[in-house]
PDB file of N, CA and C in Angstrom:
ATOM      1  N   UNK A   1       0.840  -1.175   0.000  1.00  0.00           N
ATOM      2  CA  UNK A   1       0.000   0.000   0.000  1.00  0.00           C
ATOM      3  C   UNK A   1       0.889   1.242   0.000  1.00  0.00           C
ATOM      4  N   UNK A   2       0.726   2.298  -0.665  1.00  0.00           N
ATOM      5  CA  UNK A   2       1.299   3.562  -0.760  1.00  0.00           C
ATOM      6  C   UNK A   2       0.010   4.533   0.014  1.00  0.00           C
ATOM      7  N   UNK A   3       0.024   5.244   0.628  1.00  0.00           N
ATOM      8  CA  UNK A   3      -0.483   6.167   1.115  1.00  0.00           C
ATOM      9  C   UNK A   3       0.179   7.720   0.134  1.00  0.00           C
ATOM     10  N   UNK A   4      -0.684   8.600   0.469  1.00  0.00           N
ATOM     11  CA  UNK A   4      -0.065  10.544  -0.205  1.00  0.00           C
ATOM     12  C   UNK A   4      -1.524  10.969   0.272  1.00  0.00           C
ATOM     13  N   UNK A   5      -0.944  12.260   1.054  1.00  0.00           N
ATOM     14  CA  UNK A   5      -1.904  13.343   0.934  1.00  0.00           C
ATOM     15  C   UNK A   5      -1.575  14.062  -0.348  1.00  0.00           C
ATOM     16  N   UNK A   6      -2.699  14.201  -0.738  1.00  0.00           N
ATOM     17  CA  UNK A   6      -3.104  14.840  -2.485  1.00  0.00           C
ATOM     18  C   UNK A   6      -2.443  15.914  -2.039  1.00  0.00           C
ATOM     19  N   UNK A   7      -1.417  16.440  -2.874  1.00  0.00           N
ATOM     20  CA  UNK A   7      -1.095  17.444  -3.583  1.00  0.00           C
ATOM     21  C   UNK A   7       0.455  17.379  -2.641  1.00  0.00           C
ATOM     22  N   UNK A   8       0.789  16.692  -1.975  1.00  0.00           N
ATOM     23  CA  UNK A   8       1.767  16.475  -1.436  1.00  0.00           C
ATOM     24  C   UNK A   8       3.097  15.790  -2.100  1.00  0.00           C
ATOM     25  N   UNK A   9       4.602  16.194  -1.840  1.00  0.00           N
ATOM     26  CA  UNK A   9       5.437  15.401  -2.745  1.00  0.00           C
ATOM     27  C   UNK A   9       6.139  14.232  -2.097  1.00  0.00           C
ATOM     28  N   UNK A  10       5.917  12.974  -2.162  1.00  0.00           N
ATOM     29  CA  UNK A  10       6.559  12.059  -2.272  1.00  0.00           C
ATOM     30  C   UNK A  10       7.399  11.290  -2.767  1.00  0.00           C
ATOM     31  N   UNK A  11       8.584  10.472  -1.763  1.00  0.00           N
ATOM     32  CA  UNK A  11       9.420  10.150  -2.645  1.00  0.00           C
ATOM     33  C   UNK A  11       9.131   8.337  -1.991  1.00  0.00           C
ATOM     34  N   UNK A  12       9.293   7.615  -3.658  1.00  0.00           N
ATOM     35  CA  UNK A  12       9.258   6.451  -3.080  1.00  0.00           C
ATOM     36  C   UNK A  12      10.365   5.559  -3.658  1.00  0.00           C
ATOM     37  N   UNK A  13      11.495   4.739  -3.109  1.00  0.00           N
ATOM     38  CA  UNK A  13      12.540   4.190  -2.686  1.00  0.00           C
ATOM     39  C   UNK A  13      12.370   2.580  -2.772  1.00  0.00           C
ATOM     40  N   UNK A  14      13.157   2.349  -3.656  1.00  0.00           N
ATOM     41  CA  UNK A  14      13.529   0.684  -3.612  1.00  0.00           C
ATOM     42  C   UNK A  14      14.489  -0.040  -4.361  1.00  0.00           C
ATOM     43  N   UNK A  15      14.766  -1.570  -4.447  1.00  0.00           N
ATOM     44  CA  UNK A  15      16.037  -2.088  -4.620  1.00  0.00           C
ATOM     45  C   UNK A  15      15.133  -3.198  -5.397  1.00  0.00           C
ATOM     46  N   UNK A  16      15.536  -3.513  -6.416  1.00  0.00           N
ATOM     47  CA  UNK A  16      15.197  -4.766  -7.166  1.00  0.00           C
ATOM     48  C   UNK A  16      16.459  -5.816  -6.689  1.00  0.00           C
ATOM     49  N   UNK A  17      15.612  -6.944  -6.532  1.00  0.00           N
ATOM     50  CA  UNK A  17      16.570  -8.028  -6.157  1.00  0.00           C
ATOM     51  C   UNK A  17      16.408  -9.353  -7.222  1.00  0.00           C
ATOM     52  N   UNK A  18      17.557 -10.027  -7.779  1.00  0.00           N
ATOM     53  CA  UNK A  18      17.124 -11.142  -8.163  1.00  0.00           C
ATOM     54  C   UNK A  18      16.736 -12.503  -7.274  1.00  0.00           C
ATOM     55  N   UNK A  19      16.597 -13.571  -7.875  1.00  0.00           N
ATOM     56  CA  UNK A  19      15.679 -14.762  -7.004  1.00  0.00           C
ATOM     57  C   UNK A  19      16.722 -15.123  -5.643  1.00  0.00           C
ATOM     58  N   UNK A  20      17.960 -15.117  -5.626  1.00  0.00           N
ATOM     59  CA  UNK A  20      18.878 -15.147  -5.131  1.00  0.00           C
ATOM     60  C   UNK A  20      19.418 -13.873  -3.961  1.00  0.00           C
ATOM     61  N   UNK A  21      19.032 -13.120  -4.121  1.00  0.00           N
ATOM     62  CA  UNK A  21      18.408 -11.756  -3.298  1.00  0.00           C
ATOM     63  C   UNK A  21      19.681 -11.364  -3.508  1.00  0.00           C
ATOM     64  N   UNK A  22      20.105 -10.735  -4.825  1.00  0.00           N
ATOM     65  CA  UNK A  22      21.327 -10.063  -5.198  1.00  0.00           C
ATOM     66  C   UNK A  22      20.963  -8.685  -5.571  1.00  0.00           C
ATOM     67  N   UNK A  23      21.125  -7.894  -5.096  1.00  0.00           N
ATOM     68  CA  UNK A  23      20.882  -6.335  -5.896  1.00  0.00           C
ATOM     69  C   UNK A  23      20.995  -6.265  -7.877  1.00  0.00           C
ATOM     70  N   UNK A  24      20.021  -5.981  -8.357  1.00  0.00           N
ATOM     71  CA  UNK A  24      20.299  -6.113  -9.636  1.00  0.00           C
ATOM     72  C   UNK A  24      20.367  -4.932 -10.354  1.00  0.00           C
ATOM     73  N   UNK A  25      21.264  -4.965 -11.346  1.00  0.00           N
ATOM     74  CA  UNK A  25      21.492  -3.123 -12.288  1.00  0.00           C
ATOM     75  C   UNK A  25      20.352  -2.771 -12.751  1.00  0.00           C
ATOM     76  N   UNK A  26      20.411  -1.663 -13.348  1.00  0.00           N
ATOM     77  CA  UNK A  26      19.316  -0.723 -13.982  1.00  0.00           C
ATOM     78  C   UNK A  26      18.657  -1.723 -15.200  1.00  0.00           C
ATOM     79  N   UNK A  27      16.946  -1.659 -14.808  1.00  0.00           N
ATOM     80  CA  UNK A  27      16.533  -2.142 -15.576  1.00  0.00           C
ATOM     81  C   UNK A  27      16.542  -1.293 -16.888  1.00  0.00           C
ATOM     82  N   UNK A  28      16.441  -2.112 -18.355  1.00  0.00           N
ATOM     83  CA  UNK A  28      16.003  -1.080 -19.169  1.00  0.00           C
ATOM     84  C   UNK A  28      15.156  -0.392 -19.076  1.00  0.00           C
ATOM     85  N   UNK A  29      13.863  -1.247 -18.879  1.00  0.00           N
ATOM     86  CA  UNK A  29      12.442  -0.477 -18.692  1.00  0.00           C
ATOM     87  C   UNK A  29      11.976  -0.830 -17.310  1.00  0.00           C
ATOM     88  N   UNK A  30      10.979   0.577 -16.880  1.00  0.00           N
ATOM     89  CA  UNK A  30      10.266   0.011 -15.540  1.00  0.00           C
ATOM     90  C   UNK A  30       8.805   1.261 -15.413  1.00  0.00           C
ATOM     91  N   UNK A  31       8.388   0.862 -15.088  1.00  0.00           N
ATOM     92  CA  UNK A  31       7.054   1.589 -15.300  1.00  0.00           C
ATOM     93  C   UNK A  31       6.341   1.528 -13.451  1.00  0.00           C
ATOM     94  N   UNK A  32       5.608   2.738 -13.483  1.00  0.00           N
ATOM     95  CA  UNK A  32       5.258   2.875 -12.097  1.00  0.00           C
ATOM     96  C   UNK A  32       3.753   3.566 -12.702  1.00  0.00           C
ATOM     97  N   UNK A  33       2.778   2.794 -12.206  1.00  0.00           N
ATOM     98  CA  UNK A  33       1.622   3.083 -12.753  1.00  0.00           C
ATOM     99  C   UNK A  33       0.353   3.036 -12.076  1.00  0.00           C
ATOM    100  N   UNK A  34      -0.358   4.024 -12.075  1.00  0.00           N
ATOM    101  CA  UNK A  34      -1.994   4.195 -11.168  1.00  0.00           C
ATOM    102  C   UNK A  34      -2.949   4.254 -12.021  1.00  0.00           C
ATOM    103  N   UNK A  35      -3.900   3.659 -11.691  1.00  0.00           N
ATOM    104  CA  UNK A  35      -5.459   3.242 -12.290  1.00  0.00           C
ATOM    105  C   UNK A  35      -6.699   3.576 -11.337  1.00  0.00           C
ATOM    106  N   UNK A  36      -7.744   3.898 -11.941  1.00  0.00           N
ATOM    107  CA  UNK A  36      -8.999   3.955 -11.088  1.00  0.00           C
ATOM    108  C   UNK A  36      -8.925   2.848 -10.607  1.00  0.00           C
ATOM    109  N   UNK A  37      -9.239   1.538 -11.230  1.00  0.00           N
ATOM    110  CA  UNK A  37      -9.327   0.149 -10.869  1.00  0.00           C
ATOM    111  C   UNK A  37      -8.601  -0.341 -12.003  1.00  0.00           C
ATOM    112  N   UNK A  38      -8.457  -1.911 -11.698  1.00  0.00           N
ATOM    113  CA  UNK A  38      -7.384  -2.809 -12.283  1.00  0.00           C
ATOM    114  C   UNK A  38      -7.615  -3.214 -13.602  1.00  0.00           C
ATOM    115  N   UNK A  39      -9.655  -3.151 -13.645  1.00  0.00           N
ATOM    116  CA  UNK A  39     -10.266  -2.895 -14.920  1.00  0.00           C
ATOM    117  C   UNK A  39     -10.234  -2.082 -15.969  1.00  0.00           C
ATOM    118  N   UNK A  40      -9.814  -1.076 -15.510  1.00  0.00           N
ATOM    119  CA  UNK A  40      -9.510   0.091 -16.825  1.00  0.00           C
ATOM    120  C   UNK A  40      -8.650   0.366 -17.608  1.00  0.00           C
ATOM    121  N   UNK A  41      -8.686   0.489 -18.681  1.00  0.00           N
ATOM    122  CA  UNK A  41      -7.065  -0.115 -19.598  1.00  0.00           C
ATOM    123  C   UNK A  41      -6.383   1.703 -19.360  1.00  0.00           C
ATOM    124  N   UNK A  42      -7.035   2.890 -19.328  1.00  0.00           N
ATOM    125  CA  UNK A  42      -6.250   4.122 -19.100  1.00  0.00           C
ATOM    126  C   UNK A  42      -5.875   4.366 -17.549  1.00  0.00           C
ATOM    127  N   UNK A  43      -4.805   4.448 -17.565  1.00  0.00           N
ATOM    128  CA  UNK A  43      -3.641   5.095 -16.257  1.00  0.00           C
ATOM    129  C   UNK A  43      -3.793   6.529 -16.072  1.00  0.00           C
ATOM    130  N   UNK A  44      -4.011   6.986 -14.463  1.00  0.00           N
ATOM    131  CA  UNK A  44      -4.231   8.695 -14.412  1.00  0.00           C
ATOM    132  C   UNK A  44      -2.923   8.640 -13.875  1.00  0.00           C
ATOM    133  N   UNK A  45      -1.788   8.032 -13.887  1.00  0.00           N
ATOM    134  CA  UNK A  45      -0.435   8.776 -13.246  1.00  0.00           C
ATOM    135  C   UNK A  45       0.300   7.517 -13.952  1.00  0.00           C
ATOM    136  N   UNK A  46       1.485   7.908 -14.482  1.00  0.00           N
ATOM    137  CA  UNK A  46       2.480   6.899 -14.816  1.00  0.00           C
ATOM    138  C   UNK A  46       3.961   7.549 -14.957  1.00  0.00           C
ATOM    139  N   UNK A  47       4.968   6.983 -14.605  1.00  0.00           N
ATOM    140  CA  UNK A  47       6.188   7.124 -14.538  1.00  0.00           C
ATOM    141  C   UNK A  47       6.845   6.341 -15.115  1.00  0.00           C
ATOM    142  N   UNK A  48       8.340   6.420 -15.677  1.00  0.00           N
ATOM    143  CA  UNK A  48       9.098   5.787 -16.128  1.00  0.00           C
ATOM    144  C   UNK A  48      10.639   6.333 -15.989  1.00  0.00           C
ATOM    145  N   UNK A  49      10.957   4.871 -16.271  1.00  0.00           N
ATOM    146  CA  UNK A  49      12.515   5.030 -15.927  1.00  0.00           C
ATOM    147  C   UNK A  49      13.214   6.396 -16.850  1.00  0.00           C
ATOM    148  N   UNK A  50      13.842   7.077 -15.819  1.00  0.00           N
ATOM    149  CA  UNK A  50      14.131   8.425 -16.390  1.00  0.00           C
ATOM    150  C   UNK A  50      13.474   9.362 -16.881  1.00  0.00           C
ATOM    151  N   UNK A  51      12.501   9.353 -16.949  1.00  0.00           N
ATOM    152  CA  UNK A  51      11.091  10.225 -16.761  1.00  0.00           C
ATOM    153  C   UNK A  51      10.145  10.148 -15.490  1.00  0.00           C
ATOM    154  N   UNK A  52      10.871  11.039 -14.582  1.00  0.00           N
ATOM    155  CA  UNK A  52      10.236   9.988 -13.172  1.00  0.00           C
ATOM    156  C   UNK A  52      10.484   9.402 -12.149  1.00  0.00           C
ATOM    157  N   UNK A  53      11.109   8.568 -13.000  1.00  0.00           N
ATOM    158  CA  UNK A  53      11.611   7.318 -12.078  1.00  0.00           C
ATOM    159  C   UNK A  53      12.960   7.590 -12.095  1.00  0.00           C
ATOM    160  N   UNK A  54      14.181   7.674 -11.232  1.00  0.00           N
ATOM    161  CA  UNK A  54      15.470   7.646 -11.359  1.00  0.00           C
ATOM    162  C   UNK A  54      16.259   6.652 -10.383  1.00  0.00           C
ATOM    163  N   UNK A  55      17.413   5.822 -11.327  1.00  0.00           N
ATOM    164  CA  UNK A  55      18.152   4.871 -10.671  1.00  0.00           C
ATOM    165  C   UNK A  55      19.608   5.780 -10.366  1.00  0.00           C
ATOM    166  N   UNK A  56      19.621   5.535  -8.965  1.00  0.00           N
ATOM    167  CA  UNK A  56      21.146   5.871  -8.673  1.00  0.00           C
ATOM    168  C   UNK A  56      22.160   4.660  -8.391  1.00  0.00           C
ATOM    169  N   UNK A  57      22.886   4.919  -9.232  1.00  0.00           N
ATOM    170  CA  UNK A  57      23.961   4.018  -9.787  1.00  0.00           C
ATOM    171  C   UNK A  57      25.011   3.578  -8.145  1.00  0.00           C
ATOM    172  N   UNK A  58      25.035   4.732  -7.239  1.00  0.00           N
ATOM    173  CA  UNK A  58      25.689   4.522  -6.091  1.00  0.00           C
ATOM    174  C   UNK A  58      25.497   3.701  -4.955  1.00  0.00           C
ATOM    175  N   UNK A  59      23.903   3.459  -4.835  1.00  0.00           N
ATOM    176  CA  UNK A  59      23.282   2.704  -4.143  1.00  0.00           C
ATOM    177  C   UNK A  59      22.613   1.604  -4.440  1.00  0.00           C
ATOM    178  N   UNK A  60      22.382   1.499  -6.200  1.00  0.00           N
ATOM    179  CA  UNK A  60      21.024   0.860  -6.735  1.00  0.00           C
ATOM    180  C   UNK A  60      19.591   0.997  -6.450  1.00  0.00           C
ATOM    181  N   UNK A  61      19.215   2.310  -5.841  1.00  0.00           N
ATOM    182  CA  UNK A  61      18.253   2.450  -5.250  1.00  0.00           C
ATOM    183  C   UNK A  61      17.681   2.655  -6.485  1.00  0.00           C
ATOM    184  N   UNK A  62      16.030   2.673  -6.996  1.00  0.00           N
ATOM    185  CA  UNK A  62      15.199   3.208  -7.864  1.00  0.00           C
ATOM    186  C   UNK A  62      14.249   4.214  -6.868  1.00  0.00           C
ATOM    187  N   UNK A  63      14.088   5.342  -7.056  1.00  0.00           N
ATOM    188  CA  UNK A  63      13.327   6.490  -6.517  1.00  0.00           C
ATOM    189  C   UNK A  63      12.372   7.148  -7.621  1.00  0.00           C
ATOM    190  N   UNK A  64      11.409   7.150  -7.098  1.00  0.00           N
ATOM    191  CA  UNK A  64      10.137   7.652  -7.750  1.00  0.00           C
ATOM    192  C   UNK A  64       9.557   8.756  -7.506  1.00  0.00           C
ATOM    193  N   UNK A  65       9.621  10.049  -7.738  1.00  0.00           N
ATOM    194  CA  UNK A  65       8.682  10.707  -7.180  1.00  0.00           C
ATOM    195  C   UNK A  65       7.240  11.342  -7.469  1.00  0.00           C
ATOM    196  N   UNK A  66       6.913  11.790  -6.340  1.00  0.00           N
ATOM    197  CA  UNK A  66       5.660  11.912  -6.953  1.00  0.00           C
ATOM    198  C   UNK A  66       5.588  13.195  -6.633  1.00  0.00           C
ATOM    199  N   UNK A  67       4.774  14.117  -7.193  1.00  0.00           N
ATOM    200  CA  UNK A  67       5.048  15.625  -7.012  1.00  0.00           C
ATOM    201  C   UNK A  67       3.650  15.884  -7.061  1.00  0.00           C
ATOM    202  N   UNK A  68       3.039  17.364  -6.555  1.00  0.00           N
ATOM    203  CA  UNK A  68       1.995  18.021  -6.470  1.00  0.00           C
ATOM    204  C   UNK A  68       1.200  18.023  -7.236  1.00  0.00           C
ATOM    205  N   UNK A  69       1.890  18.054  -8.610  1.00  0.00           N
ATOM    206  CA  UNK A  69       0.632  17.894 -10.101  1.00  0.00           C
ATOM    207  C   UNK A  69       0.603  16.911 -10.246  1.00  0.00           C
ATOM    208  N   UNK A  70       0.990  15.771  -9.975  1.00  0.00           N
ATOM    209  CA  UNK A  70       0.615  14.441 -10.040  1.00  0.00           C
ATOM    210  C   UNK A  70      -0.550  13.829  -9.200  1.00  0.00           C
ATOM    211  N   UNK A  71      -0.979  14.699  -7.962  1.00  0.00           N
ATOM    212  CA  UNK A  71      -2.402  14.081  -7.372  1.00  0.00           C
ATOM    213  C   UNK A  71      -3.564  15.473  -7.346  1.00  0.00           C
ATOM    214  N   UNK A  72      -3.019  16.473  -7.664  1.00  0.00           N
ATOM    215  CA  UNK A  72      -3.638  17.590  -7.058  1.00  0.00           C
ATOM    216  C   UNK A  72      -4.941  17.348  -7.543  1.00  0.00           C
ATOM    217  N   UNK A  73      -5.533  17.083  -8.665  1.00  0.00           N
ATOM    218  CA  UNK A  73      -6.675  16.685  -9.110  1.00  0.00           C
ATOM    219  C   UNK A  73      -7.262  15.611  -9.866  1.00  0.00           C
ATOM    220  N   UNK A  74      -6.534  14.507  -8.103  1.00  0.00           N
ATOM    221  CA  UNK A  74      -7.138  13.455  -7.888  1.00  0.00           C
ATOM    222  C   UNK A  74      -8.301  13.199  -7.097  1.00  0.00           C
ATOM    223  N   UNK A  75      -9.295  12.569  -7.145  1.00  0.00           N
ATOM    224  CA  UNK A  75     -10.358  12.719  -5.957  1.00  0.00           C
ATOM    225  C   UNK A  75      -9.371  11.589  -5.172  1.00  0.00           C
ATOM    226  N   UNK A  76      -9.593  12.223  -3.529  1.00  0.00           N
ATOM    227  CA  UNK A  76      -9.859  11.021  -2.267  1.00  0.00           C
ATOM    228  C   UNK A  76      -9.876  10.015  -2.176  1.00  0.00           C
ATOM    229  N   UNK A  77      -9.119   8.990  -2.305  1.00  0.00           N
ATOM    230  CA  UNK A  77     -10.266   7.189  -2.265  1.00  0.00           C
ATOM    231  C   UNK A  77      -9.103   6.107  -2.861  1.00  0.00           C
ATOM    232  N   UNK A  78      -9.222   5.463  -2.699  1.00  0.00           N
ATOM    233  CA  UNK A  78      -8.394   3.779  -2.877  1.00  0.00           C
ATOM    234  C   UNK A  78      -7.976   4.060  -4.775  1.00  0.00           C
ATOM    235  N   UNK A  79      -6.791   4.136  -5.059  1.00  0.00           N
ATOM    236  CA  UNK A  79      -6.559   3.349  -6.387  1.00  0.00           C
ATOM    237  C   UNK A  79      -5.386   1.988  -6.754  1.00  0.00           C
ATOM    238  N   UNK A  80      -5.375   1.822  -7.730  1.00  0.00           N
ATOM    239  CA  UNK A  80      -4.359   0.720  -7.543  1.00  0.00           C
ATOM    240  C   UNK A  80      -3.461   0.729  -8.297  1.00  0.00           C
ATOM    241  N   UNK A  81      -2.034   0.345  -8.419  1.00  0.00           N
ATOM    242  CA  UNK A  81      -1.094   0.371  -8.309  1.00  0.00           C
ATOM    243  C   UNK A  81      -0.179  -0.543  -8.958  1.00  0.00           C
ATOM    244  N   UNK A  82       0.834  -0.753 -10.225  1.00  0.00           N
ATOM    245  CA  UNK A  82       1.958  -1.704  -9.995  1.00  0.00           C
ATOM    246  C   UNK A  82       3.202  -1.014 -10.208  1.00  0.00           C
ATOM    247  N   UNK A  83       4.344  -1.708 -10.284  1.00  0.00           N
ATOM    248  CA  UNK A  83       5.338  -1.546 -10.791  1.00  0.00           C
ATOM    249  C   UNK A  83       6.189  -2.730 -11.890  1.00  0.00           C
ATOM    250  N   UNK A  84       6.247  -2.352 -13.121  1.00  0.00           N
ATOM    251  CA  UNK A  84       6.832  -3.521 -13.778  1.00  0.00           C
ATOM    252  C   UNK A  84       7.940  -3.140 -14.758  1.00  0.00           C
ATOM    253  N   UNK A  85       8.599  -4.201 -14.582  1.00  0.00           N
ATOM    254  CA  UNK A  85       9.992  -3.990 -15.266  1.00  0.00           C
ATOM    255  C   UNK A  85       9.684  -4.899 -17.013  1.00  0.00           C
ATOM    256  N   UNK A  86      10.585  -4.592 -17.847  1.00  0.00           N
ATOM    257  CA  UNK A  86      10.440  -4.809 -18.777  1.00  0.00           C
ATOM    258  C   UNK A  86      12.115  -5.062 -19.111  1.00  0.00           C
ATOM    259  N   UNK A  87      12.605  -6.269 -19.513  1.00  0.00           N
ATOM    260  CA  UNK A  87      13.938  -6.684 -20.539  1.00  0.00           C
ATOM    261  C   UNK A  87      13.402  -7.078 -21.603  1.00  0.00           C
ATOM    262  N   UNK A  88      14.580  -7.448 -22.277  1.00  0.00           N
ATOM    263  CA  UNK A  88      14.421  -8.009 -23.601  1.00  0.00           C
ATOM    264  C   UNK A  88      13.026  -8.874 -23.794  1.00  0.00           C
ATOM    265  N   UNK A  89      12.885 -10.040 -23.643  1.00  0.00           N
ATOM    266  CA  UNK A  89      12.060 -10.832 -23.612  1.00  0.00           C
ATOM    267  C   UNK A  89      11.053 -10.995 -22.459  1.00  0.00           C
ATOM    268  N   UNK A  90      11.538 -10.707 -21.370  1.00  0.00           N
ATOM    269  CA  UNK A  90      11.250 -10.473 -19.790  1.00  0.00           C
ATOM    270  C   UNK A  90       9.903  -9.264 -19.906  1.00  0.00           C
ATOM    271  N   UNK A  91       8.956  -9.697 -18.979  1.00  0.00           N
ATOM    272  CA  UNK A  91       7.980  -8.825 -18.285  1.00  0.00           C
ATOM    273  C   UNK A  91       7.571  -9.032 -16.976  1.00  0.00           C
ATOM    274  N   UNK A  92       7.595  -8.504 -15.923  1.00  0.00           N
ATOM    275  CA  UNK A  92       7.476  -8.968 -14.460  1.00  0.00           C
ATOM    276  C   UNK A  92       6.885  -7.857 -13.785  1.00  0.00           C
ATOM    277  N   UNK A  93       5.860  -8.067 -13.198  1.00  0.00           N
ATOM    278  CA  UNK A  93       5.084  -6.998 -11.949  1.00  0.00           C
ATOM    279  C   UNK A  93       5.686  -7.241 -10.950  1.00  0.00           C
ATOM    280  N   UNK A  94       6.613  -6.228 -10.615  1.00  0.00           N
ATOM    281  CA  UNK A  94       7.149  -6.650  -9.457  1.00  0.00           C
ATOM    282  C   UNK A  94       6.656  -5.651  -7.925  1.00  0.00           C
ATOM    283  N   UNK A  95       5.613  -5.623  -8.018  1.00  0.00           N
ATOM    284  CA  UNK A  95       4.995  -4.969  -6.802  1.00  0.00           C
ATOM    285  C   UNK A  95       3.654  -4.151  -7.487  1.00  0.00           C
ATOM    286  N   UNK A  96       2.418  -4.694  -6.483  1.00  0.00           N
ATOM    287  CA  UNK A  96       1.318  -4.121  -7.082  1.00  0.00           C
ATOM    288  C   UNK A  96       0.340  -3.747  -5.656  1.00  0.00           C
ATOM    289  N   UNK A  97      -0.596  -2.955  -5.955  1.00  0.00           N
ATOM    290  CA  UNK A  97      -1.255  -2.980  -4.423  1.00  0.00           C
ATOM    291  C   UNK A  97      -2.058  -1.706  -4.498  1.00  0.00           C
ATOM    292  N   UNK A  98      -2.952  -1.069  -3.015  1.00  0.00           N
ATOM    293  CA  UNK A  98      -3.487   0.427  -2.954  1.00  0.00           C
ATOM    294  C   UNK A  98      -3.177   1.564  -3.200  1.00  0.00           C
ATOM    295  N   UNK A  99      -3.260   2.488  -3.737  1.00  0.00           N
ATOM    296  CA  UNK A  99      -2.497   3.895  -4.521  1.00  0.00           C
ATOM    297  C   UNK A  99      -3.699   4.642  -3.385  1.00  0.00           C
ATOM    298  N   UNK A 100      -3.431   5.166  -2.082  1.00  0.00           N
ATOM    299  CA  UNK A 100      -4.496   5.801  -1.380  1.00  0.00           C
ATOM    300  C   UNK A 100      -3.793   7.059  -1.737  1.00  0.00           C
ATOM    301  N   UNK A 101      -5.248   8.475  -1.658  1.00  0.00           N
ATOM    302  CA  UNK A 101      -5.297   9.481  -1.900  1.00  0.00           C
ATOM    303  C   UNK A 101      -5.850  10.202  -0.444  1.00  0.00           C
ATOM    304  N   UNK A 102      -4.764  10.788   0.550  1.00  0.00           N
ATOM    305  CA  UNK A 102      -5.830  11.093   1.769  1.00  0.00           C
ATOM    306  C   UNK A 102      -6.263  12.599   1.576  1.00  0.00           C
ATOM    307  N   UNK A 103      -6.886  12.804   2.092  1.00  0.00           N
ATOM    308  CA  UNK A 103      -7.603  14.340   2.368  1.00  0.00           C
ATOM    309  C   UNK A 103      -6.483  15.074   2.550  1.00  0.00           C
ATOM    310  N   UNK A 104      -6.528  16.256   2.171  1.00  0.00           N
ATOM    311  CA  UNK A 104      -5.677  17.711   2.280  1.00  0.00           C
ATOM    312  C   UNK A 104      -6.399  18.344   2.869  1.00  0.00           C
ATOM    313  N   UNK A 105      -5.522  19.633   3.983  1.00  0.00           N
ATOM    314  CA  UNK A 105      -6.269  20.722   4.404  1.00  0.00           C
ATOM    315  C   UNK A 105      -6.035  21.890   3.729  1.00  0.00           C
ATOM    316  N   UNK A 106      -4.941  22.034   3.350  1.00  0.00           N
ATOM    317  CA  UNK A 106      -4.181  23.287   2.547  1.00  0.00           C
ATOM    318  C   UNK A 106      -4.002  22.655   1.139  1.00  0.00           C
ATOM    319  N   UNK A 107      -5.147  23.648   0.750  1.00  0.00           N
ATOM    320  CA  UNK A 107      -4.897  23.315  -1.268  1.00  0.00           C
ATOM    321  C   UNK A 107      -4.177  24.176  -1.773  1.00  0.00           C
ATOM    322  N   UNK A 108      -4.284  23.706  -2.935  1.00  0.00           N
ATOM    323  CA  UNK A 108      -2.902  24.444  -3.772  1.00  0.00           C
ATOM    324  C   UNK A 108      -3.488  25.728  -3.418  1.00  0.00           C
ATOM    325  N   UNK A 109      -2.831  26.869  -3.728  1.00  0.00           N
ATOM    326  CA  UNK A 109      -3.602  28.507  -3.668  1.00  0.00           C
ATOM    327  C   UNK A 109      -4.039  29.292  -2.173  1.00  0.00           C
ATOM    328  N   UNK A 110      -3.991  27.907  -1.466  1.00  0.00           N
ATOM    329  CA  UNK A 110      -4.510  28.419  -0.063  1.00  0.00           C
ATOM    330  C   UNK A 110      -2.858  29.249   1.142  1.00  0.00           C
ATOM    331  N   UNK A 111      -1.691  28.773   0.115  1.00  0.00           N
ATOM    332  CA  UNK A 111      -0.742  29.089   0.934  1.00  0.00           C
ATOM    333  C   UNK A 111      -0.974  30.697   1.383  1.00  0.00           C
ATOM    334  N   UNK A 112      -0.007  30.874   2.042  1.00  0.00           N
ATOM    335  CA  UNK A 112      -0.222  32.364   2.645  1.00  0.00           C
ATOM    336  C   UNK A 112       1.121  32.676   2.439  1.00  0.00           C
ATOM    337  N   UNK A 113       1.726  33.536   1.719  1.00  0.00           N
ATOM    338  CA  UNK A 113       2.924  34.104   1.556  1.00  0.00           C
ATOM    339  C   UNK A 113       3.241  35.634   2.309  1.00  0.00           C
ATOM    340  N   UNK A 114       4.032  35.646   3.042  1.00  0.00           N
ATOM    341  CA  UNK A 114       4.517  37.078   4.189  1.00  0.00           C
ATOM    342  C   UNK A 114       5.161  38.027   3.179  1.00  0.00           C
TER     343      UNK A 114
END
C-alpha cells in the first residue's frame, strides 16, 4: 500500500533483487503506474525510468517521485497500483497494491505568503 496526501510530494525508494536476493542493475524499462481500478485499460499517473523514475547508480536504489501535479486533481479514495519492469524478452510486476489518496487541508492557492 502507498499512502499521499493529495497534492503532497513524495518520494518512493527501492532495490530490485534477483531470485537469489542479489541487488540487480538498472533495468532497461520500468514503469510505475496508477489506475482507477485494475479494470480500466487508461492510467491517471504513470512514470518511467528516467522520466520519473530515477536509478542511482551509487546505491542501486530506484526512486520515484511523486510531485503536487501528479495528485492535485485526484479525488480522495483507494486506487491501484503496480510496478513492472520490462527486458528483452522479460515482463514482471514486481509490486502491485493500494495507490491511497488522503484528504488535504491546505490546497494548492490556499498558501499564505509574508
Amino acid at each position: 500500500m502507498i499512502d499521499i496526501v493529495r497534492g503532497d510530494t513524495k518520494i518512493l525508494k527501492f532495490q530490485r533483487k534477483n531470485d537469489e536476493g542479489v541487488i540487480t542493475d538498472k533495468a532497461k524499462e520500468l514503469y510505475f503506474t496508477v489506475k482507477e481500478t485494475t479494470n480500466k485499460s487508461d492510467y491517471i499517473l504513470q512514470k518511467k525510468l528516467d522520466d520519473g523514475i530515477e536509478f542511482d547508480t551509487s546505491d542501486y536504489y530506484y526512486r520515484i517521485t511523486l510531485s503536487p501535479e501528479d495528485t492535485n486533481n485526484l479525488y480522495y479514495g483507494t486506487y491501484k497500483y503496480d510496478i513492472e519492469v520490462k527486458e528483452d524478452d522479460y515482463t514482471k510486476t514486481i509490486e502491485l497494491g493500494d495507490f491511497i489518496i488522503k484528504e488535504e487541508v491546505t490546497f494548492v492557492g490556499n498558501e499564505v505568503s509574508e
